[in-house]
C-alpha atoms as a PDB file:
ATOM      1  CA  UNK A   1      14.777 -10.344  -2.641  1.00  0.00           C
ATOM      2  CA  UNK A   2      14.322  -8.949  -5.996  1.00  0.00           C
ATOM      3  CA  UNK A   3      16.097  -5.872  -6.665  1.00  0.00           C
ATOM      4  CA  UNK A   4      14.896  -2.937  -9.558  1.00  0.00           C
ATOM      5  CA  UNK A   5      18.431  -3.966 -11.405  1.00  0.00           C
ATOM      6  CA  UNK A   6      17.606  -8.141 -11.658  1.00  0.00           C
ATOM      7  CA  UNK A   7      13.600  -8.738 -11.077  1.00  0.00           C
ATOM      8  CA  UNK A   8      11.632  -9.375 -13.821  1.00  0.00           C
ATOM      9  CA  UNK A   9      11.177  -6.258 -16.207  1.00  0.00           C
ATOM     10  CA  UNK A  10       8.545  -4.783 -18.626  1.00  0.00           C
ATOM     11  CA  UNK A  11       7.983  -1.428 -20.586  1.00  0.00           C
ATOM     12  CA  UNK A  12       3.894  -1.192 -18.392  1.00  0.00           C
ATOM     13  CA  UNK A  13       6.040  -1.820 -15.444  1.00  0.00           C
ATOM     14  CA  UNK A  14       8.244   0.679 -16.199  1.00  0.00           C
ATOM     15  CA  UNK A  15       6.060   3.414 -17.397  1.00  0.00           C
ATOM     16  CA  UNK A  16       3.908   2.979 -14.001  1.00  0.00           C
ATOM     17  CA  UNK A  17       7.129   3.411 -11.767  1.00  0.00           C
ATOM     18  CA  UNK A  18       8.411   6.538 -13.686  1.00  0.00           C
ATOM     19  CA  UNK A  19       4.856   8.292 -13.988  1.00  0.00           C
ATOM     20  CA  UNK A  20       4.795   8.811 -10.204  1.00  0.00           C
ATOM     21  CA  UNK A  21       6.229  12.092  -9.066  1.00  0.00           C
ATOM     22  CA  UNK A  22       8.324   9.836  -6.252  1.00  0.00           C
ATOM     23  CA  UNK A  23      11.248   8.275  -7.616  1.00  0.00           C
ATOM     24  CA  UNK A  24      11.893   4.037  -7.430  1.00  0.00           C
ATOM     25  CA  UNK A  25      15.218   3.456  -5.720  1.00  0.00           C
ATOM     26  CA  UNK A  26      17.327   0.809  -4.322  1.00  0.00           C
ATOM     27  CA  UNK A  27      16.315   0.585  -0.639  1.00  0.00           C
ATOM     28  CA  UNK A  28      20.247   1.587   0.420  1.00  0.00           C
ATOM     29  CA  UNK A  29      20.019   4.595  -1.256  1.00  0.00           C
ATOM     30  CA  UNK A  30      16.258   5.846  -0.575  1.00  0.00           C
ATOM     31  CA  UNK A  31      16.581   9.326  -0.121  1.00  0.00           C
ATOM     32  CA  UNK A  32      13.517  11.594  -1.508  1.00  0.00           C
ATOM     33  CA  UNK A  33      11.908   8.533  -3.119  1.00  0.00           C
ATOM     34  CA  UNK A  34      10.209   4.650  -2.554  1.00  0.00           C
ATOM     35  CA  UNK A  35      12.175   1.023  -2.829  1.00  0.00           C
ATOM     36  CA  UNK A  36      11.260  -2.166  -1.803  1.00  0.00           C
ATOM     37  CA  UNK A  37      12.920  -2.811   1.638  1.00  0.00           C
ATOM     38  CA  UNK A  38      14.186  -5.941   2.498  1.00  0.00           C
ATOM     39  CA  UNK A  39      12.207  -9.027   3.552  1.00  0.00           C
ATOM     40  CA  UNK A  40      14.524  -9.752   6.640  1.00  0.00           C
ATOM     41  CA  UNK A  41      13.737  -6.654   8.302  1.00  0.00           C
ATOM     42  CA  UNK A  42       9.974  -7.665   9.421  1.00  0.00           C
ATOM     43  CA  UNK A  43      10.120 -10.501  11.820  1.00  0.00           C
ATOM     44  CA  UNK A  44       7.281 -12.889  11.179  1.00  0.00           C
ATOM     45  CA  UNK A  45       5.302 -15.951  13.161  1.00  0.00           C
ATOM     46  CA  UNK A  46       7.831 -19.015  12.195  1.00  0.00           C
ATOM     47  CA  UNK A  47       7.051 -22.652  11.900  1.00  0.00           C
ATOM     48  CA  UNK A  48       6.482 -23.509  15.511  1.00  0.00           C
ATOM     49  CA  UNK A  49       4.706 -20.026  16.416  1.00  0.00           C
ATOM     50  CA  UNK A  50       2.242 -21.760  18.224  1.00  0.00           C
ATOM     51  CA  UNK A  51       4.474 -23.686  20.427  1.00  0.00           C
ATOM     52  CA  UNK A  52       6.860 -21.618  20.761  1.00  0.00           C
ATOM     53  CA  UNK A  53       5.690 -17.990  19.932  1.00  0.00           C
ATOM     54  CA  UNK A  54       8.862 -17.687  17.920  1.00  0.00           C
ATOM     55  CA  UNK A  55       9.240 -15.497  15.194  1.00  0.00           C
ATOM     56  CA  UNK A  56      11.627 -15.384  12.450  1.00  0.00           C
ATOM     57  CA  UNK A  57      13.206 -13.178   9.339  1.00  0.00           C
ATOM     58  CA  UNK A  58      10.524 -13.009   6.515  1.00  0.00           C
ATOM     59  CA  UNK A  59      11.427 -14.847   3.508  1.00  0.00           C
ATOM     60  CA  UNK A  60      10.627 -13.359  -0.063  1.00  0.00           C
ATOM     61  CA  UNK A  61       7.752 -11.001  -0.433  1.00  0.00           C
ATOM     62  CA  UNK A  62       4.765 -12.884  -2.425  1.00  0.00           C
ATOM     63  CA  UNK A  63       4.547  -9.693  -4.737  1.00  0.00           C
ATOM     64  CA  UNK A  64       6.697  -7.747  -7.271  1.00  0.00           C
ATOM     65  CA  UNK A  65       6.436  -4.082  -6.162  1.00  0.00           C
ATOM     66  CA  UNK A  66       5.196  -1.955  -9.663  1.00  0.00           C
ATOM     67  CA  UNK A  67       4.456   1.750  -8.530  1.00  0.00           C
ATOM     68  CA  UNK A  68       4.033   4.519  -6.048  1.00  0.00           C
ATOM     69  CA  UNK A  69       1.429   7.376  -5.513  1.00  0.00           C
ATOM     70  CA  UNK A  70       1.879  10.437  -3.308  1.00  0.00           C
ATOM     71  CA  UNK A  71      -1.322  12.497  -3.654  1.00  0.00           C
ATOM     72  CA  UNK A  72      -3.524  14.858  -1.807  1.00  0.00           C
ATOM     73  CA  UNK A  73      -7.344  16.122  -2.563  1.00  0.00           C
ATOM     74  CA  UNK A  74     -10.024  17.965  -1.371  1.00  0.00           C
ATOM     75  CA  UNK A  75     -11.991  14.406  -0.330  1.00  0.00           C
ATOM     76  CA  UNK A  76     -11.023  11.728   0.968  1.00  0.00           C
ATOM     77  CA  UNK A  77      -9.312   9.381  -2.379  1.00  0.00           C
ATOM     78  CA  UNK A  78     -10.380   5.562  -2.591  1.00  0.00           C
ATOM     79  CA  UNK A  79     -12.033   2.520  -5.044  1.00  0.00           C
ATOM     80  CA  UNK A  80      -8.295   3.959  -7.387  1.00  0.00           C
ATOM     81  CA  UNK A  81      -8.103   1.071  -8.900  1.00  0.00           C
ATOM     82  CA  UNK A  82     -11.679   0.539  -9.342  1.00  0.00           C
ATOM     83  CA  UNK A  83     -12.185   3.551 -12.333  1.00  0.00           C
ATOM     84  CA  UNK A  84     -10.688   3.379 -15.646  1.00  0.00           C
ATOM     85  CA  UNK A  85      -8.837   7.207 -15.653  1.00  0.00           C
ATOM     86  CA  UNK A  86      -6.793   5.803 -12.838  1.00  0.00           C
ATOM     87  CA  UNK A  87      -3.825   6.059 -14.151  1.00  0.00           C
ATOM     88  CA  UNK A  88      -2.106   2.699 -13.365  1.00  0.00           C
ATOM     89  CA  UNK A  89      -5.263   1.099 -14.492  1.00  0.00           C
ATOM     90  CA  UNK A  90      -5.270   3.325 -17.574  1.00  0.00           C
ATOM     91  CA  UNK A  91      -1.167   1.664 -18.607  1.00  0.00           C
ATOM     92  CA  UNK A  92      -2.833  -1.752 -17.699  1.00  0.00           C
ATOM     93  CA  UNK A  93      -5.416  -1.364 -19.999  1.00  0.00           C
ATOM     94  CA  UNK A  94      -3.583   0.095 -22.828  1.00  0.00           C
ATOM     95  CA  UNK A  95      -0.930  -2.992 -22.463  1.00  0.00           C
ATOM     96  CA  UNK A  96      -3.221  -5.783 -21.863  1.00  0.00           C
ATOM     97  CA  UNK A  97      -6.312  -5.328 -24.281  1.00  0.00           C
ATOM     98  CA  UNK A  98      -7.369  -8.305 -25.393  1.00  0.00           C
ATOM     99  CA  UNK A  99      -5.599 -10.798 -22.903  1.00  0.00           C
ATOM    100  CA  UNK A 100      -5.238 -11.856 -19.818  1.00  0.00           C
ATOM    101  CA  UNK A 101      -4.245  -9.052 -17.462  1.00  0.00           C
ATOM    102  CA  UNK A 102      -1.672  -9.291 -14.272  1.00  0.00           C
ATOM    103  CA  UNK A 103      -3.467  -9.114 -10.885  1.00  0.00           C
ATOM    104  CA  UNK A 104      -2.978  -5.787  -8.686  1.00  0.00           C
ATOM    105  CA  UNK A 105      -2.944  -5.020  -5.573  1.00  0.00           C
ATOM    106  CA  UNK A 106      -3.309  -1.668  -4.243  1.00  0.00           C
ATOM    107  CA  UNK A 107      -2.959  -0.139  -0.446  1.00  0.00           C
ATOM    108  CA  UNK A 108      -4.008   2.990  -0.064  1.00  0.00           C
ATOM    109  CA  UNK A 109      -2.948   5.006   3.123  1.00  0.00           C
ATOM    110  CA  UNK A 110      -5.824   7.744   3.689  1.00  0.00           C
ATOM    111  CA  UNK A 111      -3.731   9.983   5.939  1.00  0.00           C
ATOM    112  CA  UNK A 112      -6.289  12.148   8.089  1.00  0.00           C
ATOM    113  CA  UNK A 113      -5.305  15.997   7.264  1.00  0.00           C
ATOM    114  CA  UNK A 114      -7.335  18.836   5.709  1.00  0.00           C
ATOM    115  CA  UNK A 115      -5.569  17.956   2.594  1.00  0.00           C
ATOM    116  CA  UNK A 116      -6.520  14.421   2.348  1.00  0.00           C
ATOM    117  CA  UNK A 117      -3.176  12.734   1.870  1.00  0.00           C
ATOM    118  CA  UNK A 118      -3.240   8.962   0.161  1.00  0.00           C
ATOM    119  CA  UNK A 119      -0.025   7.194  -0.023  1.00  0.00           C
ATOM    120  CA  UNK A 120      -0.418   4.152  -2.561  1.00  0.00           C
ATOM    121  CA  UNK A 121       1.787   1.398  -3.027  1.00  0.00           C
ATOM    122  CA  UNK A 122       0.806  -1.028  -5.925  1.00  0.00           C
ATOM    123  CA  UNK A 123       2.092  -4.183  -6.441  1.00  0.00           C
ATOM    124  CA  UNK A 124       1.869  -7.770  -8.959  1.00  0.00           C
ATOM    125  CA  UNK A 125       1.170 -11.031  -8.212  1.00  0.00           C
ATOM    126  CA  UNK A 126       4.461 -13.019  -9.332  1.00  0.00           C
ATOM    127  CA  UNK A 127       2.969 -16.125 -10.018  1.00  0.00           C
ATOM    128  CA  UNK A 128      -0.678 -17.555 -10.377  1.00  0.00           C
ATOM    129  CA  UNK A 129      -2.267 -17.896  -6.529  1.00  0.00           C
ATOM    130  CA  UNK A 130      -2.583 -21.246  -5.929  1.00  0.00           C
ATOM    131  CA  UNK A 131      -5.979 -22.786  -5.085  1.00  0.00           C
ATOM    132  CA  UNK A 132      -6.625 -22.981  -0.905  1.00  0.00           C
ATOM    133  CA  UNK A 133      -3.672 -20.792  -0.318  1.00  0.00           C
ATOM    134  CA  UNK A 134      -4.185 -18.363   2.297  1.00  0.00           C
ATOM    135  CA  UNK A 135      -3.521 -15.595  -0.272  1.00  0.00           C
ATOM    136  CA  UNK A 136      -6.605 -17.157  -2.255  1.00  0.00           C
ATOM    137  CA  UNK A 137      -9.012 -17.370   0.606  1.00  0.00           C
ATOM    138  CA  UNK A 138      -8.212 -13.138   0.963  1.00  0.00           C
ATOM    139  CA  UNK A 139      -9.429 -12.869  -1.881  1.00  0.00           C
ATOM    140  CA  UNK A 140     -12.556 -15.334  -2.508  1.00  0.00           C
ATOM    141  CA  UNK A 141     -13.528 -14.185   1.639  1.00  0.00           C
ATOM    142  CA  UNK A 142     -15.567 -11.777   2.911  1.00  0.00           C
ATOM    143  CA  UNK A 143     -14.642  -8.221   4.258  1.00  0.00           C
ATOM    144  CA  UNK A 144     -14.786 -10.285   8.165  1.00  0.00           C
ATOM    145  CA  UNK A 145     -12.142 -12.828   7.117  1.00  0.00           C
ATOM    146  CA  UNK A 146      -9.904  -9.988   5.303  1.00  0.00           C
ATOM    147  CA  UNK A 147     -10.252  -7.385   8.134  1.00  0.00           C
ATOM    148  CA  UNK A 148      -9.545 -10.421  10.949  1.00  0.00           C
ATOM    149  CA  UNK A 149      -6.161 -11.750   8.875  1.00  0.00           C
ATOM    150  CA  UNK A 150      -4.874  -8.630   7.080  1.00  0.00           C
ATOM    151  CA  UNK A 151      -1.932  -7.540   9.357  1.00  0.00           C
ATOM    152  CA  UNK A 152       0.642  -4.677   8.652  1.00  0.00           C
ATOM    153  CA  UNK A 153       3.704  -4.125  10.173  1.00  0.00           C
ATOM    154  CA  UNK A 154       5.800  -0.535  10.462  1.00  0.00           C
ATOM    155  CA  UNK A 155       8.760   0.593  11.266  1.00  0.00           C
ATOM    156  CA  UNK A 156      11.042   3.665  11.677  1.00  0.00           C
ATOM    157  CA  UNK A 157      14.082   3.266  10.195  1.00  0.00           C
ATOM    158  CA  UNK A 158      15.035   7.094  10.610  1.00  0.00           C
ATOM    159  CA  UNK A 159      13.465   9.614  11.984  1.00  0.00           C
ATOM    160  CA  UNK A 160      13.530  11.594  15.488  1.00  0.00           C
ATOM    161  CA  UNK A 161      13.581   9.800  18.519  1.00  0.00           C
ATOM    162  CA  UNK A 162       9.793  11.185  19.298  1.00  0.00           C
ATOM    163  CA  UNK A 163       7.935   9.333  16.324  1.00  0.00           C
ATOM    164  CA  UNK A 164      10.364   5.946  16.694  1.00  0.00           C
ATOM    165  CA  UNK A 165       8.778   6.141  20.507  1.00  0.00           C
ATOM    166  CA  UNK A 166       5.180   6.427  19.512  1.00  0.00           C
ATOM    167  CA  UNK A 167       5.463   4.124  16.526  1.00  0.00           C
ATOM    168  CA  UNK A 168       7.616   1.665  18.292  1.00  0.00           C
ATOM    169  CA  UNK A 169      10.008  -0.677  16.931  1.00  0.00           C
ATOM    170  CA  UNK A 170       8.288  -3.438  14.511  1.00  0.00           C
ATOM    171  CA  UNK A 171       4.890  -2.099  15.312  1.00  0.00           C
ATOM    172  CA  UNK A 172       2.180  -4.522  13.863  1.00  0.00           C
ATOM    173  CA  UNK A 173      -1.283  -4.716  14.337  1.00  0.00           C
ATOM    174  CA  UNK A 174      -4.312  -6.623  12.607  1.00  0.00           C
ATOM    175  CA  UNK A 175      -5.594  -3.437  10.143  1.00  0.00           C
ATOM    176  CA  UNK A 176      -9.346  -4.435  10.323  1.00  0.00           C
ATOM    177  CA  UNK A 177      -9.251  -4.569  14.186  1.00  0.00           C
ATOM    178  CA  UNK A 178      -7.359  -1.458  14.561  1.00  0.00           C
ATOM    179  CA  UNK A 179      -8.980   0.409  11.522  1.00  0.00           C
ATOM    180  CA  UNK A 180     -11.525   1.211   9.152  1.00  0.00           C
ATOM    181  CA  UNK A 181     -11.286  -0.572   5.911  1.00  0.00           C
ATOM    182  CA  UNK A 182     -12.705  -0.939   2.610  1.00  0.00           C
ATOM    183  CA  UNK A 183     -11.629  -3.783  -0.163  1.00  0.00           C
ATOM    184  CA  UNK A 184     -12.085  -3.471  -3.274  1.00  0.00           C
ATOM    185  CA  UNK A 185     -12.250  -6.694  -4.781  1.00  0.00           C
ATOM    186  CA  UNK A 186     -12.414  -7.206  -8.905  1.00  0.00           C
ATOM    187  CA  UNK A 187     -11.281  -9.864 -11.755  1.00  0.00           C
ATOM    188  CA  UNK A 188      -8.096  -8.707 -11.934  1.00  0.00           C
ATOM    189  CA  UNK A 189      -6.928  -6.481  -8.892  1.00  0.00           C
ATOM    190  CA  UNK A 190      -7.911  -5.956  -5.074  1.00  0.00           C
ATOM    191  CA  UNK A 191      -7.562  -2.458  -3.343  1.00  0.00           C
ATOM    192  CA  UNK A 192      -7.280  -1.981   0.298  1.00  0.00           C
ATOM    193  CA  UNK A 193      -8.488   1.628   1.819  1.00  0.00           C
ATOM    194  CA  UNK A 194      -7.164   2.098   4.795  1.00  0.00           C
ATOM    195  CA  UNK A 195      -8.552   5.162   6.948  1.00  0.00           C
ATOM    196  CA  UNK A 196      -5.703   5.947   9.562  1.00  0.00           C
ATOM    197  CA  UNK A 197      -8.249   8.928  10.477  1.00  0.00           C
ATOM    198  CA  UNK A 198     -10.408   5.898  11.870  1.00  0.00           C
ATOM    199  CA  UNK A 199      -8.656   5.241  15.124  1.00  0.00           C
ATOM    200  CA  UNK A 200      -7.685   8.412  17.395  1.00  0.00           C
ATOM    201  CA  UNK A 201      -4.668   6.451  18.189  1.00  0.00           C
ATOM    202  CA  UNK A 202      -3.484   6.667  14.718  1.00  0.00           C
ATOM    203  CA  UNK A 203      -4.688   9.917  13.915  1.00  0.00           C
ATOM    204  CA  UNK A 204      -2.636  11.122  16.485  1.00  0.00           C
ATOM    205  CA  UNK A 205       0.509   9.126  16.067  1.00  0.00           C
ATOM    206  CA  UNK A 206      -0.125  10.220  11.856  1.00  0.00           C
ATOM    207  CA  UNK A 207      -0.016  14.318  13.132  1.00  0.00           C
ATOM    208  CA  UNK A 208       2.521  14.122  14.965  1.00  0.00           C
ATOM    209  CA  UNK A 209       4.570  11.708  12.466  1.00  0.00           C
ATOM    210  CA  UNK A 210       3.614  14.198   9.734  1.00  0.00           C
ATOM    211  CA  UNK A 211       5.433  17.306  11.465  1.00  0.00           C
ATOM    212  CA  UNK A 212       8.630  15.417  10.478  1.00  0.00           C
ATOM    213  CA  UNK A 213       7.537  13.622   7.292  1.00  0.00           C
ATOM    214  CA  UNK A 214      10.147  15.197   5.216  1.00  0.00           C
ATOM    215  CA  UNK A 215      13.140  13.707   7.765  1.00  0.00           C
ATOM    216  CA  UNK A 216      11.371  10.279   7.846  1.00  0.00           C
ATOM    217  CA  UNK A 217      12.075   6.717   6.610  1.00  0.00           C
ATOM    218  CA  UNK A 218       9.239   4.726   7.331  1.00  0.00           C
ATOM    219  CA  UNK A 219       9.081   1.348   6.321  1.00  0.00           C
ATOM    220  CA  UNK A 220       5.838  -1.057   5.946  1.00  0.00           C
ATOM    221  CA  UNK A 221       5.143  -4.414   5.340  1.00  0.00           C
ATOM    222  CA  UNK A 222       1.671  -6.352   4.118  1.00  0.00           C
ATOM    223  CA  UNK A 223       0.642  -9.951   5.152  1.00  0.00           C
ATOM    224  CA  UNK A 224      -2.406 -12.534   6.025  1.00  0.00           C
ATOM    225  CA  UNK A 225      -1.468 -13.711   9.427  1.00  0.00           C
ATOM    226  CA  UNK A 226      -1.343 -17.584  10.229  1.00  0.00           C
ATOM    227  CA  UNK A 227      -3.183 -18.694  12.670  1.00  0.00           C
ATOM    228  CA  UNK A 228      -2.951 -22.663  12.468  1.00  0.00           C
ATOM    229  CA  UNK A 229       0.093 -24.965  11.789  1.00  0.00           C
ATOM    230  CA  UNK A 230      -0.722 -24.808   7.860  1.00  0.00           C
ATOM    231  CA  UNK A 231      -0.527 -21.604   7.506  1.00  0.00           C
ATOM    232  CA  UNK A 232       3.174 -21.269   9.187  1.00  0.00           C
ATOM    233  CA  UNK A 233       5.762 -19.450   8.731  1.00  0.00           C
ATOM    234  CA  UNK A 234       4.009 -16.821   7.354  1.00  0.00           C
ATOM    235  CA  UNK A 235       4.961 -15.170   4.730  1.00  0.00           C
ATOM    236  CA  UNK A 236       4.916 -11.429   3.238  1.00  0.00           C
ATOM    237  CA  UNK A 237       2.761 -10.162   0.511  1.00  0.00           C
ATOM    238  CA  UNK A 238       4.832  -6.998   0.014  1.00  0.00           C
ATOM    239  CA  UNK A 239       6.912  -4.404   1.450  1.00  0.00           C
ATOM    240  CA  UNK A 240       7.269  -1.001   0.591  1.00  0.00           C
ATOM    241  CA  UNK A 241      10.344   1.989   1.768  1.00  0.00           C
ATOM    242  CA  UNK A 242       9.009   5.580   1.401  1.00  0.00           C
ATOM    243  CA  UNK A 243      12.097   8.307   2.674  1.00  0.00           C
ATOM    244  CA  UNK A 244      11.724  12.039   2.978  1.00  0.00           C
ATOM    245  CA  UNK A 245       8.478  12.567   1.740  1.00  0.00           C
ATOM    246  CA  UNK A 246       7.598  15.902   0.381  1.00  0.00           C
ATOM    247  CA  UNK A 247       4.024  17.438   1.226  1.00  0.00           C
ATOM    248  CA  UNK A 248       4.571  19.819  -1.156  1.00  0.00           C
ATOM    249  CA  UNK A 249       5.536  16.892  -3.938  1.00  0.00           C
ATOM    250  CA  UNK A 250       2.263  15.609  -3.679  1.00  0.00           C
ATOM    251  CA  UNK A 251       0.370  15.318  -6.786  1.00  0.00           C
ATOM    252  CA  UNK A 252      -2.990  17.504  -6.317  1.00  0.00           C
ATOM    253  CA  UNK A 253      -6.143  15.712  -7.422  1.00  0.00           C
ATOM    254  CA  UNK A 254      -9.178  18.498  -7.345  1.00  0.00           C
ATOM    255  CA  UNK A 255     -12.455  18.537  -8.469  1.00  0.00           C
ATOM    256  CA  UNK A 256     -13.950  20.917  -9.852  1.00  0.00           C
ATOM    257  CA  UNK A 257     -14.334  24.205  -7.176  1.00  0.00           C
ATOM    258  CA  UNK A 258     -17.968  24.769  -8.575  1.00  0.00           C
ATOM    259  CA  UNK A 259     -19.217  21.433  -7.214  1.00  0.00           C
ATOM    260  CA  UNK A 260     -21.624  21.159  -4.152  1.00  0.00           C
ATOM    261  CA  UNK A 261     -20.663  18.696  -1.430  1.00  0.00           C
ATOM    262  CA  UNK A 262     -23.685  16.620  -2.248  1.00  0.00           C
ATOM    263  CA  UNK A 263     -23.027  16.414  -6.597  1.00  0.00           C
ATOM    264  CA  UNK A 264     -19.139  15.746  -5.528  1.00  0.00           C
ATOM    265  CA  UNK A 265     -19.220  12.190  -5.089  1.00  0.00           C
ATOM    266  CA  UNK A 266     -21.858  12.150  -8.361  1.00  0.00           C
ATOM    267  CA  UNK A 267     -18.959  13.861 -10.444  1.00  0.00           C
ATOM    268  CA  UNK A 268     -16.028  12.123  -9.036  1.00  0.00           C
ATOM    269  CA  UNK A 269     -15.892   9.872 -12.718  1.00  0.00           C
ATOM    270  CA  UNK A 270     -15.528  13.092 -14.908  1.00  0.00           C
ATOM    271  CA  UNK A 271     -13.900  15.741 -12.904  1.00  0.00           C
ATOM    272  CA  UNK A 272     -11.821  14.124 -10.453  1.00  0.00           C
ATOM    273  CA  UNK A 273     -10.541  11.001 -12.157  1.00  0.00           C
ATOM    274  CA  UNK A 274      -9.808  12.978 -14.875  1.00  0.00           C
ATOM    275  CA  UNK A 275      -6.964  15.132 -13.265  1.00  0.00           C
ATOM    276  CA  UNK A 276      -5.534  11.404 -11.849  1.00  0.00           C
ATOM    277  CA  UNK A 277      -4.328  10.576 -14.897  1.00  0.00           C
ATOM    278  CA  UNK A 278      -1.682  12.849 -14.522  1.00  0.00           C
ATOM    279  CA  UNK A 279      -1.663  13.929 -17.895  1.00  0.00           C
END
C-alpha cells in the first residue's frame, strides 16, 4: 500500500489534503484525523469465490486517496463535486486549466442529524481505467448496474463494545440495495451520495454510533463486487481511516438565514457554495 511518505506526490494534492480542517495521517498513528488504512484489513471474494465462497486479504486499493471533508449544514450537502466553488474542484481547476485533468471520485456520507453531517472522502484514479474493466462499466452504466455492484465494507477498529455489536465485525453490504443513492457522473470525476438517513437500520445504528463519535475509529472500504469468474478476486477502489471525529470540528456550510425553504435549493450556487470554499 502506498503510504503519505512514498506515494506519488504533487503541490494540488497537497494543498487539497491540508485545506481540510481533519488532518492526513499515517493509519498507525490516526488519532483526531483521516489515513488510508490498510488493504489487508477488508477481506474480499478471492479467485475461486464461487466454488468455494472463499475470501481473501484485499490487494492494493485501485485509487490514491487525495482529501477529506468533515462538514455540517442546514440541508442536506450533495452533487460537491458537481459545482465549481467546491473547493477541491476549485484546486483542480486552478492546476489543470488547459489540460487534461485527473479523474475524482468522491463519497459522500450524508449522516441523518438536524445538522446535516457529510463525511467526504475523495480520491484519484492511479492509472488510466482500462477499457471493459469492471471499474469502466461503473462508470459508462446506469444508476441500476452501479447501485446492484457498488459494495462498502465497515469496520470498528475502536470504539465501545455497543457500536462494534451493532456494526459488526467486517460489516458489508451492497449500498444501492441497502440505501438511497445518487451518482454523479461527469468527464472527469464521479460522486457517490450516500443517504444513511435512507434505511431506519442505518439511521439508527448512525445515532447511536454518533453518541461516541469522538472515541471512534471507524474504518471503510469502496469496491464493485464480482460476480462471475472474470471479475475475481476482487479488488478495492479505496479505503479510507477517520479516528476521533470532532462534531464540533466540522466545517459549517450555511446559506444565507434570509432564504425561504422553497428559493434554498435556487440559491444553493451563490450562497452556499460560496462559504465551501473555505476561504
Amino acid at each position: 500500500m502506498a503510504s503519505p511518505s512514498d506515494e506519488e506526490k504533487s503541490e494540488w494534492i497537497d494543498r487539497i489534503r491540508c485545506e481540510g480542517s481533519i488532518p492526513f495521517l499515517k493509519p498507525d498513528n490516526c488519532s483526531n484525523g483521516w489515513a488510508s488504512p490498510p488493504e489487508a484489513a477488508f477481506m474480499v471474494r478471492g479467485p475461486e469465490y464461487i466454488k468455494t465462497k472463499a475470501k481473501i486479504p484485499a490487494d492494493d486499493y485501485l485509487l490514491n486517496p487525495i482529501g477529506f471533508d468533515w462538514i455540517k449544514s442546514s440541508v442536506k450537502i450533495g452533487e460537491i463535486l458537481n459545482h465549481p466553488d467546491s473547493r477541491v474542484r476549485m484546486v483542480i481547476d486552478n492546476e489543470f486549466q488547459g489540460v487534461d485533468k485527473p479523474f475524482v471520485w468522491a463519497f459522500n456520507l450524508q449522516l441523518p442529524s438536524k445538522d446535516n453531517y457529510s463525511a467526504i472522502a475523495y480520491f484519484t484514479t492511479k492509472d488510466p481505467i482500462p477499457e471493459g474493466s469492471l471499474m469502466d462499466k461503473f462508470l459508462k452504466g446506469d444508476d441500476a448496474f452501479r447501485n446492484s455492484r457498488l459494495k462498502m465494507i465497515a469496520n470498528i477498529v475502536n470504539g465501545p463494545w455497543i457500536v462494534r455489536k451493532a456494526v459488526g465485525e467486517q460489516a458489508i453490504c451492497i449500498i444501492g440495495h441497502a440505501l438511497s443513492c445518487k451518482f454523479c457522473v461527469a468527464e472527469n470525476f464521479v460522486e457517490v451520495d450516500i443517504d444513511i438517513g435512507s434505511s431506519m437500520v442505518a439511521t439508527a445504528i448512525v445515532h447511536l454510533a454518533f453518541g461516541y463519535v469522538s472515541t471512534l475509529t471507524v474504518d471503510l472500504a469502496f469496491l464493485i463486487e464480482g460476480q462471475a469468474e472474470s471479475e475475481l478476486p476482487e479488488k478495492l477502489l479505496c479505503g479510507i481511516r477517520f479516528s476521533n471525529l470532532d462534531p464540533a470540528s466540522a466545517r459549517p456550510i450555511e446559506p444565507s438565514p434570509t432564504m425561504s425553504a422553497s428559493s434554498l435549493q435556487k440559491s444553493l450556487s451563490s450562497r452556499l457554495w460560496k462559504s465551501f470554499r473555505f476561504t
